[in-house]
C-alpha atoms as a PDB file:
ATOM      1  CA  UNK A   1      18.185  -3.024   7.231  1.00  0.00           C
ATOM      2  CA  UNK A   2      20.031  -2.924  10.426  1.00  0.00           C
ATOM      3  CA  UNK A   3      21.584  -5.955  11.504  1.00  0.00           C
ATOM      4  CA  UNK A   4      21.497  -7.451  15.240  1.00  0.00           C
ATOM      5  CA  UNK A   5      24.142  -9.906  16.010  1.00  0.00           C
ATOM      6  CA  UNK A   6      25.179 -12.119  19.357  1.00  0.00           C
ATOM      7  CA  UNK A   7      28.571 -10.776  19.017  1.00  0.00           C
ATOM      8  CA  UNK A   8      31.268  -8.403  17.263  1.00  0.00           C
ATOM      9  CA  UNK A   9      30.213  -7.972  13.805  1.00  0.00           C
ATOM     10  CA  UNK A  10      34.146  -8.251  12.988  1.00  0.00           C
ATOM     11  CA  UNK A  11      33.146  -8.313   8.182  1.00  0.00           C
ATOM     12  CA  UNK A  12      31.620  -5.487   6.186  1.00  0.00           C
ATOM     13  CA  UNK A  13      28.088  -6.808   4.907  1.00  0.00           C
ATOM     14  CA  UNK A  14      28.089  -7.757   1.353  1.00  0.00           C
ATOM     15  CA  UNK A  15      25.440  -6.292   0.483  1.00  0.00           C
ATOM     16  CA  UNK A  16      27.198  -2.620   0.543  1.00  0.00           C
ATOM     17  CA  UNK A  17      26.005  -0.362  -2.757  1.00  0.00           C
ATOM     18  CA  UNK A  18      29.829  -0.418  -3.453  1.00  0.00           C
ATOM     19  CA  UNK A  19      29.271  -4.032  -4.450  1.00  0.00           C
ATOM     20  CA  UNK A  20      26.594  -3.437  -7.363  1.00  0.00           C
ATOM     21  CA  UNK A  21      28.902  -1.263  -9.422  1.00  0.00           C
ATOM     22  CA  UNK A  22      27.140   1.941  -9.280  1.00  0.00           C
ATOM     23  CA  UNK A  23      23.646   0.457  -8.976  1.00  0.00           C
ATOM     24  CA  UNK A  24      21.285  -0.413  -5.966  1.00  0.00           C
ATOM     25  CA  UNK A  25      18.498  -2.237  -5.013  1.00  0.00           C
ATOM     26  CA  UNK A  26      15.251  -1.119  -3.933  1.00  0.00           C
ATOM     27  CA  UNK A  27      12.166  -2.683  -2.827  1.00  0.00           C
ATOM     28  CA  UNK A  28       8.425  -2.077  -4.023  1.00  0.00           C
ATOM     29  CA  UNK A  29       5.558  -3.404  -1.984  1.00  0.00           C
ATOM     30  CA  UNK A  30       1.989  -3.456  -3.400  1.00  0.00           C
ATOM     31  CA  UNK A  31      -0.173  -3.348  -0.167  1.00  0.00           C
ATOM     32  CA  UNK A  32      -3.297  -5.588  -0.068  1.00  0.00           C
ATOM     33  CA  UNK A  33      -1.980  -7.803  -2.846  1.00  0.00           C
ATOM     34  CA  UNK A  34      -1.535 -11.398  -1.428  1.00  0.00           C
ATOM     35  CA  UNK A  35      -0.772 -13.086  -4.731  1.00  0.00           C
ATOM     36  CA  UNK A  36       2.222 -10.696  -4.521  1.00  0.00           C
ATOM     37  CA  UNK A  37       3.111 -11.329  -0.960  1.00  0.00           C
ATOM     38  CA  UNK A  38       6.601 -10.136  -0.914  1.00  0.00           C
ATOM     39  CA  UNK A  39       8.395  -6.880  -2.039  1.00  0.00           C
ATOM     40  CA  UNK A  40       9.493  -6.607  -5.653  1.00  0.00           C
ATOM     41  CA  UNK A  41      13.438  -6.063  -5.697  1.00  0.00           C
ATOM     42  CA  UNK A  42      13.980  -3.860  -8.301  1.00  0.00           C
ATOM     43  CA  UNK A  43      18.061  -2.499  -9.756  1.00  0.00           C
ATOM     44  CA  UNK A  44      19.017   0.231 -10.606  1.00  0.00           C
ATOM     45  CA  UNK A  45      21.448   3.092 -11.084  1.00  0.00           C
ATOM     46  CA  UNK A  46      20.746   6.662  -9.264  1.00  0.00           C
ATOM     47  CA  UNK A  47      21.249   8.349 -12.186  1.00  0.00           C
ATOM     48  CA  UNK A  48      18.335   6.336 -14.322  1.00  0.00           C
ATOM     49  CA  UNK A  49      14.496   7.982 -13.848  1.00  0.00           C
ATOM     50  CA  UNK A  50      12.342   6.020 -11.482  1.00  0.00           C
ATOM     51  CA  UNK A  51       9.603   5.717 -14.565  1.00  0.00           C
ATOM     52  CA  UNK A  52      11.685   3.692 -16.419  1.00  0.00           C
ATOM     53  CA  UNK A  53      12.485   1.481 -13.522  1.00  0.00           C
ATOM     54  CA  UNK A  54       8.623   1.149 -12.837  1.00  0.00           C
ATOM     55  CA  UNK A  55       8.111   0.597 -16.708  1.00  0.00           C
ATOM     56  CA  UNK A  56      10.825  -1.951 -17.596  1.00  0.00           C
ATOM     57  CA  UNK A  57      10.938  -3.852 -14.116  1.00  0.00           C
ATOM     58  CA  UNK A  58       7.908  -3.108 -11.802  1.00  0.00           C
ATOM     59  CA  UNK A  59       5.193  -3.462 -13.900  1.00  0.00           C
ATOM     60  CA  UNK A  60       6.110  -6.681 -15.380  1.00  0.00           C
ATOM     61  CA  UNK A  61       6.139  -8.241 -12.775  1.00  0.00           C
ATOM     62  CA  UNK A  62       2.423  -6.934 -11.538  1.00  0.00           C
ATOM     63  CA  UNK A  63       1.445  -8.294 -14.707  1.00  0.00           C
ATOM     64  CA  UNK A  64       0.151 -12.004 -13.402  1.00  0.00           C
ATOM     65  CA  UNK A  65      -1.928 -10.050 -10.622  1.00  0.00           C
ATOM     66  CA  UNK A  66      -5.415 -10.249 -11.652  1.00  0.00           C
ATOM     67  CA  UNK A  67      -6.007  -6.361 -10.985  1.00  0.00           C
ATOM     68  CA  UNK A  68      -3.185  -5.385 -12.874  1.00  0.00           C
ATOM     69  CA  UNK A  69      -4.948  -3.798 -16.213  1.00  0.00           C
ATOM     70  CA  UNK A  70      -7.738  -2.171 -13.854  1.00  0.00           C
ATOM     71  CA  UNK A  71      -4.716   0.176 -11.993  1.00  0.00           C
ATOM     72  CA  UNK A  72      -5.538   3.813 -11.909  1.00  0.00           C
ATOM     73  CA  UNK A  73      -1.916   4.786 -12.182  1.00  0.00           C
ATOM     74  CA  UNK A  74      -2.880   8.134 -11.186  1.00  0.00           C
ATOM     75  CA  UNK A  75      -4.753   7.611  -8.490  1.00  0.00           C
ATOM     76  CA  UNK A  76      -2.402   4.631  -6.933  1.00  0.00           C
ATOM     77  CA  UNK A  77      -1.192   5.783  -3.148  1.00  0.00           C
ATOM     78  CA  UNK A  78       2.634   6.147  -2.452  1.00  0.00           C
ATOM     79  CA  UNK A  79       4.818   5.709   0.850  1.00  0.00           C
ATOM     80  CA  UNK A  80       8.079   6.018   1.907  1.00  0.00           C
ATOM     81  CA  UNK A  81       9.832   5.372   5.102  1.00  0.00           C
ATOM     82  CA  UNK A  82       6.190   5.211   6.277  1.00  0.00           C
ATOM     83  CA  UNK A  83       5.103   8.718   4.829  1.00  0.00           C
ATOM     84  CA  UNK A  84       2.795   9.482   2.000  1.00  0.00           C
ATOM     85  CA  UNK A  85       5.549  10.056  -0.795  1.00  0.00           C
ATOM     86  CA  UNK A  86       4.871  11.602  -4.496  1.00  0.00           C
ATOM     87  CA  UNK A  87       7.165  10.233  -6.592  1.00  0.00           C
ATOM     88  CA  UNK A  88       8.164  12.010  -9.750  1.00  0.00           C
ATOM     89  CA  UNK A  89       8.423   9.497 -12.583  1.00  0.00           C
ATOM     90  CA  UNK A  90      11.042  11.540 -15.023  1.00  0.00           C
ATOM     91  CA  UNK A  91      13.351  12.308 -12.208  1.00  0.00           C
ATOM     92  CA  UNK A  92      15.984  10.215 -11.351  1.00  0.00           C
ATOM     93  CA  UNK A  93      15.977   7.695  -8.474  1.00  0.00           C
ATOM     94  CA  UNK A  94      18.616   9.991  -6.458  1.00  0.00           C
ATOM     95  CA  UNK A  95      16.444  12.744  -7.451  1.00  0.00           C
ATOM     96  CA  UNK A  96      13.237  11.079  -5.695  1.00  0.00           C
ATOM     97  CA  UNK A  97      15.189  10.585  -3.017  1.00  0.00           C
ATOM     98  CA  UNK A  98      15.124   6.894  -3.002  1.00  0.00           C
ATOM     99  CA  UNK A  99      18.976   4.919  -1.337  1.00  0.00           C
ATOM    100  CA  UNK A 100      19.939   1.684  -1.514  1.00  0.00           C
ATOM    101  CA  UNK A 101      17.931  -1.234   0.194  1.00  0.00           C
ATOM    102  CA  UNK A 102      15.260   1.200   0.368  1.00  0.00           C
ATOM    103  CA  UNK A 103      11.438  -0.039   0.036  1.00  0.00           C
ATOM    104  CA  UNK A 104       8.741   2.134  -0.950  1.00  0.00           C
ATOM    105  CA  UNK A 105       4.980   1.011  -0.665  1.00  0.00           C
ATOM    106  CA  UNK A 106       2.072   1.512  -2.751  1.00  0.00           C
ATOM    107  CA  UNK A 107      -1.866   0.983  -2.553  1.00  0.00           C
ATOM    108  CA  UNK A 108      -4.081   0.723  -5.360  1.00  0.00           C
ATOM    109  CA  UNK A 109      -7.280   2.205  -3.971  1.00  0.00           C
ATOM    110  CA  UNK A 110     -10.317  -0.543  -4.709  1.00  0.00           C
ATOM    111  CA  UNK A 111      -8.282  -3.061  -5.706  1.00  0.00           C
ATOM    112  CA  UNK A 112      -7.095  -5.923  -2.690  1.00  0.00           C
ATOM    113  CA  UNK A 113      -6.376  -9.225  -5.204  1.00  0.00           C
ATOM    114  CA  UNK A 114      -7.215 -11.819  -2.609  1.00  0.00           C
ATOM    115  CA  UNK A 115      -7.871 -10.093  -0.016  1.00  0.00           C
ATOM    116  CA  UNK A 116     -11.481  -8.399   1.256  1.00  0.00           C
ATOM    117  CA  UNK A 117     -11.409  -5.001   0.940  1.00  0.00           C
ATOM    118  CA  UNK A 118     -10.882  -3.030   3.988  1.00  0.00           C
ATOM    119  CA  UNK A 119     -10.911   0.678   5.336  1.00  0.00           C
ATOM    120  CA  UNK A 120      -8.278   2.246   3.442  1.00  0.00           C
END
């Protein structure tokens, strides 16, 4: 995320991907999901597959949504950068094309936990 300062930005951020040791953070938003009202931050290296990522970290912490055990996992909607995005599970997250501080969105069609559902 870009930064916008007053004045010289005179310090590297800290938040560079050289300061996770070979991992990086990404972000996972489940639209229409209030009780979940922020995106997940999720770690990992670009060399690990993005299912085990979603298996080990994501998912766990969907679990206290109400809706969680009625997901269609195949039929759940994908973005990225704003784009309808297919992610391929046993490929790496470099491979799926996923950087560092990057969020990627997802909709579970028929399922809105607190919220009414709406065109989608």
């Amino acid at each position: 995320m870009a930064v916008v300062a007053n004045g010289e930005y005179k310090f590297p951020s800290r938040d560079r991907v050289e300061n996770y040791y070979g991992h990086q953070l990404l972000f996972a938003c489940w639209d229409h999901h209030m009780l979940m009202a922020a995106p997940f931050m999720l770690f990992g290296a670009p060399e690990q597959k993005l299912g085990d990522i979603i298996e080990q970290q994501l998912k766990p912490l969907m679990q206290p949504d109400p809706d969680f055990d009625k997901i269609d996992w195949d039929a759940i909607e994908w973005t990225k950068s704003g784009e309808p995005w297919t992610p391929d599970f046993n490929k790496t997250i470099k491979q799926n094309g996923l950087v560092h501080k990057e969020q990627f969105r997802f909709k579970t069609p028929g399922l809105s936990t607190l919220v009414p559902p709406q065109g989608e």
